[in-house]
Protein backbone atom coordinates (compact mmCIF):
# COMPACT_ATOMS: atom_id res chain seq x y z
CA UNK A 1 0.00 0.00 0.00
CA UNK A 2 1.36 3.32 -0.96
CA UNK A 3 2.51 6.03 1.91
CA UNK A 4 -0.15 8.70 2.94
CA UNK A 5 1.70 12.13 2.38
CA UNK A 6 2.01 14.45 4.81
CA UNK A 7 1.70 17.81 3.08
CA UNK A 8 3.16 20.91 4.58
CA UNK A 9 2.63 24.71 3.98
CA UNK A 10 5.40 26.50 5.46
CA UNK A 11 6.10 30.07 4.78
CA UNK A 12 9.39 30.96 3.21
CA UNK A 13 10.87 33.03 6.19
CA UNK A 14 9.91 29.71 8.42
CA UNK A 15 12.36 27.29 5.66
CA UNK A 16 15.10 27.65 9.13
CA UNK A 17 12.53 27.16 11.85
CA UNK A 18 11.32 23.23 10.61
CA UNK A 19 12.55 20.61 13.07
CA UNK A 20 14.64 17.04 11.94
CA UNK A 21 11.67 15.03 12.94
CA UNK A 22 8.96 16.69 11.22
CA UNK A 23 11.36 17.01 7.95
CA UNK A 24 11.76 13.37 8.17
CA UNK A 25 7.54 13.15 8.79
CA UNK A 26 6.64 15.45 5.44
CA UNK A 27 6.14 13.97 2.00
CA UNK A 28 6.28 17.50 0.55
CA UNK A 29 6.77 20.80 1.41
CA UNK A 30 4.48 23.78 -0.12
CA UNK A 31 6.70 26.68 0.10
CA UNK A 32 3.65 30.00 0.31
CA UNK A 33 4.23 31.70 -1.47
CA UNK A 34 5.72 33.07 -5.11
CA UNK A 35 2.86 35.52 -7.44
CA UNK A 36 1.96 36.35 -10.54
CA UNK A 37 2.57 40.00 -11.78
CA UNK A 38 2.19 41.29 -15.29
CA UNK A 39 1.87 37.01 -16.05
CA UNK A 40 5.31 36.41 -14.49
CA UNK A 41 5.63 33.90 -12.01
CA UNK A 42 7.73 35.73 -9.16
CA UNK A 43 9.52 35.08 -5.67
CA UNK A 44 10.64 37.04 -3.45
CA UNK A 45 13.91 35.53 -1.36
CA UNK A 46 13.47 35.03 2.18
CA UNK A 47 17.10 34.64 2.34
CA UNK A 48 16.51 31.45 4.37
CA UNK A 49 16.87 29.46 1.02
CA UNK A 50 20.07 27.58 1.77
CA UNK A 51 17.90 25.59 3.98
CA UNK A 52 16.33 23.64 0.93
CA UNK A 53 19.17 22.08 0.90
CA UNK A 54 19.60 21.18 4.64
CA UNK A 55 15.79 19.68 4.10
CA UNK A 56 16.69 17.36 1.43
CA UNK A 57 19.85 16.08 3.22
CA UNK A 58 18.10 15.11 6.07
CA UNK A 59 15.29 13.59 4.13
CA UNK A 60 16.26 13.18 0.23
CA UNK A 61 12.29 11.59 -0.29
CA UNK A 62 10.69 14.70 0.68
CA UNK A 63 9.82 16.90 -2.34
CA UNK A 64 10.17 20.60 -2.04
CA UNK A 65 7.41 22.35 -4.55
CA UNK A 66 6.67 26.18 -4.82
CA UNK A 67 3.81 27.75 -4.35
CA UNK A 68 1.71 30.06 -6.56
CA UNK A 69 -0.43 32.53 -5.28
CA UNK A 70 -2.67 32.28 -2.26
CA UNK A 71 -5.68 34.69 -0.76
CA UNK A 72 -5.54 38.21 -2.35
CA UNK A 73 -2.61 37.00 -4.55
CA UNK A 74 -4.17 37.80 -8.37
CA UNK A 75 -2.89 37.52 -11.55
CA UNK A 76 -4.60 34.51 -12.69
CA UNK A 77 -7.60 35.25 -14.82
CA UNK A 78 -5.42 37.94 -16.66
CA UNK A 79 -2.80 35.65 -16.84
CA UNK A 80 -5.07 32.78 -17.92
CA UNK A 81 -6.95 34.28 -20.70
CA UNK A 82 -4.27 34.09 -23.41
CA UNK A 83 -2.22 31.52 -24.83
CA UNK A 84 0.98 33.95 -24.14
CA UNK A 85 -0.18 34.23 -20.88
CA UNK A 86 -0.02 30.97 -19.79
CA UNK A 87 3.41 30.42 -21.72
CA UNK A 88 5.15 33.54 -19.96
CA UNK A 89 3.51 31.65 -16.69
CA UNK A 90 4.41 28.43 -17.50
CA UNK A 91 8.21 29.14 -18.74
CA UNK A 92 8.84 31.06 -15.45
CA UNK A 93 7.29 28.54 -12.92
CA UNK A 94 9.44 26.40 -14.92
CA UNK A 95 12.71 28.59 -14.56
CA UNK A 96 12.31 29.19 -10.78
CA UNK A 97 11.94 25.32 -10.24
CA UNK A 98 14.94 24.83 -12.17
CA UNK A 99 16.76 28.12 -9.78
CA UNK A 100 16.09 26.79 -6.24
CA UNK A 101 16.01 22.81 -7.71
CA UNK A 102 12.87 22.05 -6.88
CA UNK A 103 10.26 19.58 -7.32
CA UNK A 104 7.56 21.08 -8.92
CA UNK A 105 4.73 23.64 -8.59
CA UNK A 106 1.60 24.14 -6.61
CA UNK A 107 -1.00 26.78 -8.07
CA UNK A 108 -3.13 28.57 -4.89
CA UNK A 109 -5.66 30.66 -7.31
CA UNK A 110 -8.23 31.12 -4.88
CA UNK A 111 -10.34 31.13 -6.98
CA UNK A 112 -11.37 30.76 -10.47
CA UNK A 113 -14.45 33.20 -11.73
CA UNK A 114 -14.39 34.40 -8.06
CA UNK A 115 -13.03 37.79 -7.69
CA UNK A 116 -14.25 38.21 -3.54
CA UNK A 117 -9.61 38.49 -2.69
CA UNK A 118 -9.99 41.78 -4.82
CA UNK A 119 -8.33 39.99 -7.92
CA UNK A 120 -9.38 40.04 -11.27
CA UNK A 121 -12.12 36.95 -12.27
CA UNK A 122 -14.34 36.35 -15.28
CA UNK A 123 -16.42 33.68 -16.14
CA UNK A 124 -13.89 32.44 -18.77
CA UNK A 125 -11.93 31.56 -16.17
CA UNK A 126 -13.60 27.99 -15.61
CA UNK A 127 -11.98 26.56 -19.21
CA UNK A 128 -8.79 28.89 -19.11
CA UNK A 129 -7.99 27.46 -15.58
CA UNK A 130 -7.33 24.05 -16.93
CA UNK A 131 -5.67 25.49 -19.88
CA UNK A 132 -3.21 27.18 -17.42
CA UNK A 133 -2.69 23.64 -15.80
CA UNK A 134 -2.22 22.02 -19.15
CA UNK A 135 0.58 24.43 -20.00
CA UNK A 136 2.50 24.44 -16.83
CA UNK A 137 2.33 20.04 -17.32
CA UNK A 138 3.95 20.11 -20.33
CA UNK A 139 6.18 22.99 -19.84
CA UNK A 140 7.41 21.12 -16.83
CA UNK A 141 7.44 18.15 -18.48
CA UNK A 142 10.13 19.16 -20.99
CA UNK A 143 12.86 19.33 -18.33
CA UNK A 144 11.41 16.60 -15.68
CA UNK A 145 8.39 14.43 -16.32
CA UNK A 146 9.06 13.52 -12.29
CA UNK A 147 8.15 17.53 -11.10
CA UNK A 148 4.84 17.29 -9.62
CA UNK A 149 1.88 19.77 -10.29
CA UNK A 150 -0.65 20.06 -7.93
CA UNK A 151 -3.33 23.08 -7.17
CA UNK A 152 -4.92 23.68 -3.52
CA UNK A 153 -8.76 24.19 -4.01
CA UNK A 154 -11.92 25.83 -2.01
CA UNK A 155 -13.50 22.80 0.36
CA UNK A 156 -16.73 23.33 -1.44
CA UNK A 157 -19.11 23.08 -4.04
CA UNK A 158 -18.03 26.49 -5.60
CA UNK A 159 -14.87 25.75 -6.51
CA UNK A 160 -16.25 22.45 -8.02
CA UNK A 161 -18.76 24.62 -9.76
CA UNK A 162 -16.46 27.33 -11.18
CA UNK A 163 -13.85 24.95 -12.82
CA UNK A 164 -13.93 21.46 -15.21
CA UNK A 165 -12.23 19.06 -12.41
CA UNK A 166 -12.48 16.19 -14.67
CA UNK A 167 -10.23 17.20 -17.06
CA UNK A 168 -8.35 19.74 -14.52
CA UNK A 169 -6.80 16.84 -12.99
CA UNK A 170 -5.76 15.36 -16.03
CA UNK A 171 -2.62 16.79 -15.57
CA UNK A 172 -2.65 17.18 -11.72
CA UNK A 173 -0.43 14.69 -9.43
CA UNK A 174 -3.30 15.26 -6.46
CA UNK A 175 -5.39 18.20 -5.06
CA UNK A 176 -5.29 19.50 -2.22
CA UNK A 177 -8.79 20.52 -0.13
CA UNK A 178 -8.61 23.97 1.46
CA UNK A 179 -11.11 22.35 4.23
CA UNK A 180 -10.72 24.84 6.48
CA UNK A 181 -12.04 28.15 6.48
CA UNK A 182 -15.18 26.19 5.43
CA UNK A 183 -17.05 29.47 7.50
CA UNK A 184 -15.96 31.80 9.36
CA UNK A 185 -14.94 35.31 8.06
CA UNK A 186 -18.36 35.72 5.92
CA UNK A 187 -20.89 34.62 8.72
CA UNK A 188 -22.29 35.78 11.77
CA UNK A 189 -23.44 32.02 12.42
CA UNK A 190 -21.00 30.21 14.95
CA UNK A 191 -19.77 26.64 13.68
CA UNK A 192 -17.10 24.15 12.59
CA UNK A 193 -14.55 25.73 10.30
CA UNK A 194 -12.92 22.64 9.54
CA UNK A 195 -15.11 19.63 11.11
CA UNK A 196 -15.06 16.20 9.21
CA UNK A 197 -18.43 16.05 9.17
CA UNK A 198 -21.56 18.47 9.51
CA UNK A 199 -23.74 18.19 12.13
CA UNK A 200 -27.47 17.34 11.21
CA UNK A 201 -28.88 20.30 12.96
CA UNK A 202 -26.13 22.78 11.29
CA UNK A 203 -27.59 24.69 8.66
CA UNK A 204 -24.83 24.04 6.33
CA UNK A 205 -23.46 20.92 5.05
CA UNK A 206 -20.10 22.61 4.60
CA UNK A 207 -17.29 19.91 5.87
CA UNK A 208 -14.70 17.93 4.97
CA UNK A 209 -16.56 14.99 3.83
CA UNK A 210 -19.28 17.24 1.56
CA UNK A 211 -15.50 19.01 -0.01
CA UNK A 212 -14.45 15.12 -0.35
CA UNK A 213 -17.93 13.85 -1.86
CA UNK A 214 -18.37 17.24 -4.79
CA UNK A 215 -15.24 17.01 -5.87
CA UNK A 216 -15.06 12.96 -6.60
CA UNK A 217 -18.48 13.56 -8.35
CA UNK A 218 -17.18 16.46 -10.35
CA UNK A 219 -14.33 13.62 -11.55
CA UNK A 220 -11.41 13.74 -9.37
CA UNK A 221 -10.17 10.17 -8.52
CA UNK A 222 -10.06 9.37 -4.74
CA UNK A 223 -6.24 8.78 -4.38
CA UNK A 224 -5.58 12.52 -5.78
CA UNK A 225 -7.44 13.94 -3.09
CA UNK A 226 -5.36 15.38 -0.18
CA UNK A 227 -7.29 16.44 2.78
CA UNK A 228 -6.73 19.80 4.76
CA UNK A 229 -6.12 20.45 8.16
CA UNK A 230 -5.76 23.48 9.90
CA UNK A 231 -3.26 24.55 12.18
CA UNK A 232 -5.32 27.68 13.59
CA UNK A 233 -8.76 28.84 14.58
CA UNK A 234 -11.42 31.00 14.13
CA UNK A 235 -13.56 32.85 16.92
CA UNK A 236 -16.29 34.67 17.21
CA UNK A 237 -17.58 37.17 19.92
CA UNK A 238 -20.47 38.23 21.92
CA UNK A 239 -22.20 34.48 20.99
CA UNK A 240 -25.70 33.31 23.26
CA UNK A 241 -24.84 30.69 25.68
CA UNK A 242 -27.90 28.61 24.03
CA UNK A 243 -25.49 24.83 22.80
CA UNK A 244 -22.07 26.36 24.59
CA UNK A 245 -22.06 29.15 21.80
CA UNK A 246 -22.51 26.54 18.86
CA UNK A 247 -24.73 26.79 16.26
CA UNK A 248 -25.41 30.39 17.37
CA UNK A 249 -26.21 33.79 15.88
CA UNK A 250 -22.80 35.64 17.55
CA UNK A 251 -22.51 39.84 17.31
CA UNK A 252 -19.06 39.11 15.07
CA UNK A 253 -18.12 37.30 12.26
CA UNK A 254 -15.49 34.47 12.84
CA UNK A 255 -12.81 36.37 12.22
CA UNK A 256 -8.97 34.27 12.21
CA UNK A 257 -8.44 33.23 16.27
CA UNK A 258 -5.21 32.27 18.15
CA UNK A 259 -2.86 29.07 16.14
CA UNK A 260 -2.72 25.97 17.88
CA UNK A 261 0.14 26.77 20.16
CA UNK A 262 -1.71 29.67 21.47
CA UNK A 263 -4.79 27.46 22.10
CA UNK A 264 -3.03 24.90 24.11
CA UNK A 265 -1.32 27.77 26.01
CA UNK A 266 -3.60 30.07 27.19
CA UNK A 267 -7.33 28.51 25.92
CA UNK A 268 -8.10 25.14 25.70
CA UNK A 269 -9.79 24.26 29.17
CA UNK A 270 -8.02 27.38 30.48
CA UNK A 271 -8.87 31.08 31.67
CA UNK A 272 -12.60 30.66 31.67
CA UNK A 273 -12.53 28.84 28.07
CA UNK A 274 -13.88 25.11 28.16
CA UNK A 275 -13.12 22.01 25.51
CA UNK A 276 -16.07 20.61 23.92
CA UNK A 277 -16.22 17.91 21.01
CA UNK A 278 -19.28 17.14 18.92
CA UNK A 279 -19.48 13.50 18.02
CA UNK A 280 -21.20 14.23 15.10
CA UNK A 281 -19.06 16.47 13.30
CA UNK A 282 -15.54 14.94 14.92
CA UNK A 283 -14.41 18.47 16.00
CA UNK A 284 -13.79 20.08 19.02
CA UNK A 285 -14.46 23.54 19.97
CA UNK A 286 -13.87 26.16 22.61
CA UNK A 287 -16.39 28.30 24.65
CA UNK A 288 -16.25 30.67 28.07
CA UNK A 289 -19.82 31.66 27.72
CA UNK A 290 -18.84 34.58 24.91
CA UNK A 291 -16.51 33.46 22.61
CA UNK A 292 -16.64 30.66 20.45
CA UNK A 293 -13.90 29.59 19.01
CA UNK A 294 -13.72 26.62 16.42
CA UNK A 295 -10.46 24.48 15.48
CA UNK A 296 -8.41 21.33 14.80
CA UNK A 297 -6.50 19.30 17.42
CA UNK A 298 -5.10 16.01 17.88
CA UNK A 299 -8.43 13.69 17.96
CA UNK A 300 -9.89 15.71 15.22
CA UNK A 301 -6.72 14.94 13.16
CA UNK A 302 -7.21 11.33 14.28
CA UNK A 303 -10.92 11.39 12.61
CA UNK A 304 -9.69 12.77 9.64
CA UNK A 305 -6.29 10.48 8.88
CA UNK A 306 -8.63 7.35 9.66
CA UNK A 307 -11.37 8.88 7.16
CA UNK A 308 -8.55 9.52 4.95
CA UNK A 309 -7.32 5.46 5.07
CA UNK A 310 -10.69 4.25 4.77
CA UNK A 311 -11.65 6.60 1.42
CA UNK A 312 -8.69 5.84 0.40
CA UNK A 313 -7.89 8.91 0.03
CA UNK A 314 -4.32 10.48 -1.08
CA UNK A 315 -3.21 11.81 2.50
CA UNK A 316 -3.46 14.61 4.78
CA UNK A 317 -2.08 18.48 3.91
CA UNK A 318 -2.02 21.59 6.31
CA UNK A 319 -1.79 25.27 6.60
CA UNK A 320 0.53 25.84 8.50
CA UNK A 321 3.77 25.10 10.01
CA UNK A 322 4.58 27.86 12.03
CA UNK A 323 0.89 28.16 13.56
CA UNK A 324 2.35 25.14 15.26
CA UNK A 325 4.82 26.19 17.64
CA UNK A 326 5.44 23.71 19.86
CA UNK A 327 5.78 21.13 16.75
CA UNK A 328 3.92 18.51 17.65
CA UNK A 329 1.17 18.18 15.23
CA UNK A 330 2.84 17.20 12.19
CA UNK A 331 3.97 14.06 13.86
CA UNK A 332 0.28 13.79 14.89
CA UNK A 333 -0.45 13.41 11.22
CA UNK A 334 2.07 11.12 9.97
CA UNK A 335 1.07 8.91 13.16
CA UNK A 336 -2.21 8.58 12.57
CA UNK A 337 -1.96 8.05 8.80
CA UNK A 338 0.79 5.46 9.10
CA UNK A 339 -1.65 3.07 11.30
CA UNK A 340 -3.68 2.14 8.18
């Protein structure tokens, strides 16, 4: 049976700050992130670079792959909507693999025919994304047909909805589910941001499972999907006390809350703030009679690597590493996923 990856996000100032043991834990690293500008693929040094190097000397099998865009980054559509557009793109992911020796490329548009970041979107965007992806596979496949090309995608039927997945993948080595973030920033309603399921008397079906379920049925095989985890929270204030503060109508949006290192510091069962896990949606979540705050931990990343084994699924991915000070989670995940 093949290896589960372990997928990593880790921000290119953090390249120092990632221990031996979790090196020797990750199947790949995403490093967040290079951008688009004027439909050149760009990257700003960190100056922590020389680390790449340290990374693949302590584990040679882990695969280093850059980045493109993230939230607010644009570029895309522009970038997208012409053949020379997605050659200039193409050629220059191609250049700065070949730069830092890397192992391939990772396109973050989030997201096609949406333009809610502030970026540029159009409705042609749903065919000229796959173009893009068509010309980055064989433009990478003229110097390596080994370089991987993967894309990290919405956790939801939008994302499904606004681009041709069946042939997307085509040329994609796996995709990776954004399931986190899954609400949050756009509601007032107080719920799971990144549950593995969704709770029968939650008004949205939004979860990791539903992400899982639209995007198989929009034609990406099972073994290509990479599940997401996230390594921070999101909170929301001035909540009703009705449920502990779930499933409640709260006076703020959930807006982003402390990373996991803050939570098991100062929050989880501490200063007024009490643990609670729902069954049902196999994710826990914090309350002190105010603030609600919703996130990932180590039995919810349990849930999720065995749902992961049983689907058959490609392995588990996370954003990321340095919301995770204490560096303990990581291990979590390549635990759990090696029990299958």
């Amino acid at each position: 049976m093949n290896r589960k990856k372990v997928i990593g996000y880790v921000g290119r100032n953090d390249l120092d700050i990632v221990t031996q043991k979790d090196i020797k834990a990750l199947d790949v690293i995403n490093i967040a992130f290079a951008n688009i500008k004027n439909d050149v693929v760009t990257y700003e040094e960190s100056g922590k670079e020389e680390h790449l190097k340290t990374i693949k000397e302590i584990n040679p099998n882990c695969k280093i792959v850059l980045s493109i865009g993230g939230w607010g980054s644009g570029g895309f559509s522009e970038a997208a909507s012409t053949d020379e557009g997605r050659k200039k793109v193409a050629n220059s992911a191609l250049e700065l693999v070949k730069k830092y020796n890397l192992d391939g490329i990772d396109l973050d548009w989030e997201y096609p025919c949406i333009g809610i970041a502030g970026i540029g979107a159009s409705p042609d965007d749903k065919e000229n994304f796959t173009l893009l992806l068509k010309e980055i596979r064989q433009t990478l496949d003229t110097y390596n047909k080994d370089l991987l090309l993967t894309i990290a995608a919405g956790g939801d039927s939008y994302y499904t909805r606004c681009t041709n997945m069946k042939e997307a993948q085509k040329y994609l080595d796996y995709v990776q589910l954004m399931t986190y973030d899954l609400r949050g920033g756009f509601t007032v309603a107080t719920g799971h941001h990144t549950s593995l399921y969704s709770n029968r008397a939650d008004l949205s079906p939004v979860c990791a499972d539903f992400a899982v379920k639209c995007f198989k049925e929009a034609g990406v095989p099972e073994e290509k999907l990479i599940l997401g985890v996230a390594f921070y929270s999101r909170m929301w204030k001035q909540v009703p006390k009705d449920n502990n503060g779930l499933m409640q109508m709260a006076g703020t949006t959930g807006g982003y809350g402390p990373d996991f290192s803050q939570l098991k510091k100062e929050y989880i069962d501490k200063n007024g703030f009490v643990r609670y896990w729902d069954d049902e949606a196999k994710a826990p979540y914090l309350f002190n009679g105010d603030t609600f705050i919703s996130y990932d931990d180590e039995e919810s990343i349990k849930a999720k690597a065995e749902y992961v084994n049983k689907n058959n699924l490609g392995g588990l991915m996370y954003w990321e590493y340095c919301l995770d000070k204490d560096f303990t989670l990581t291990g979590v995940l390549r635990d759990e996923l090696d029990k299958d």
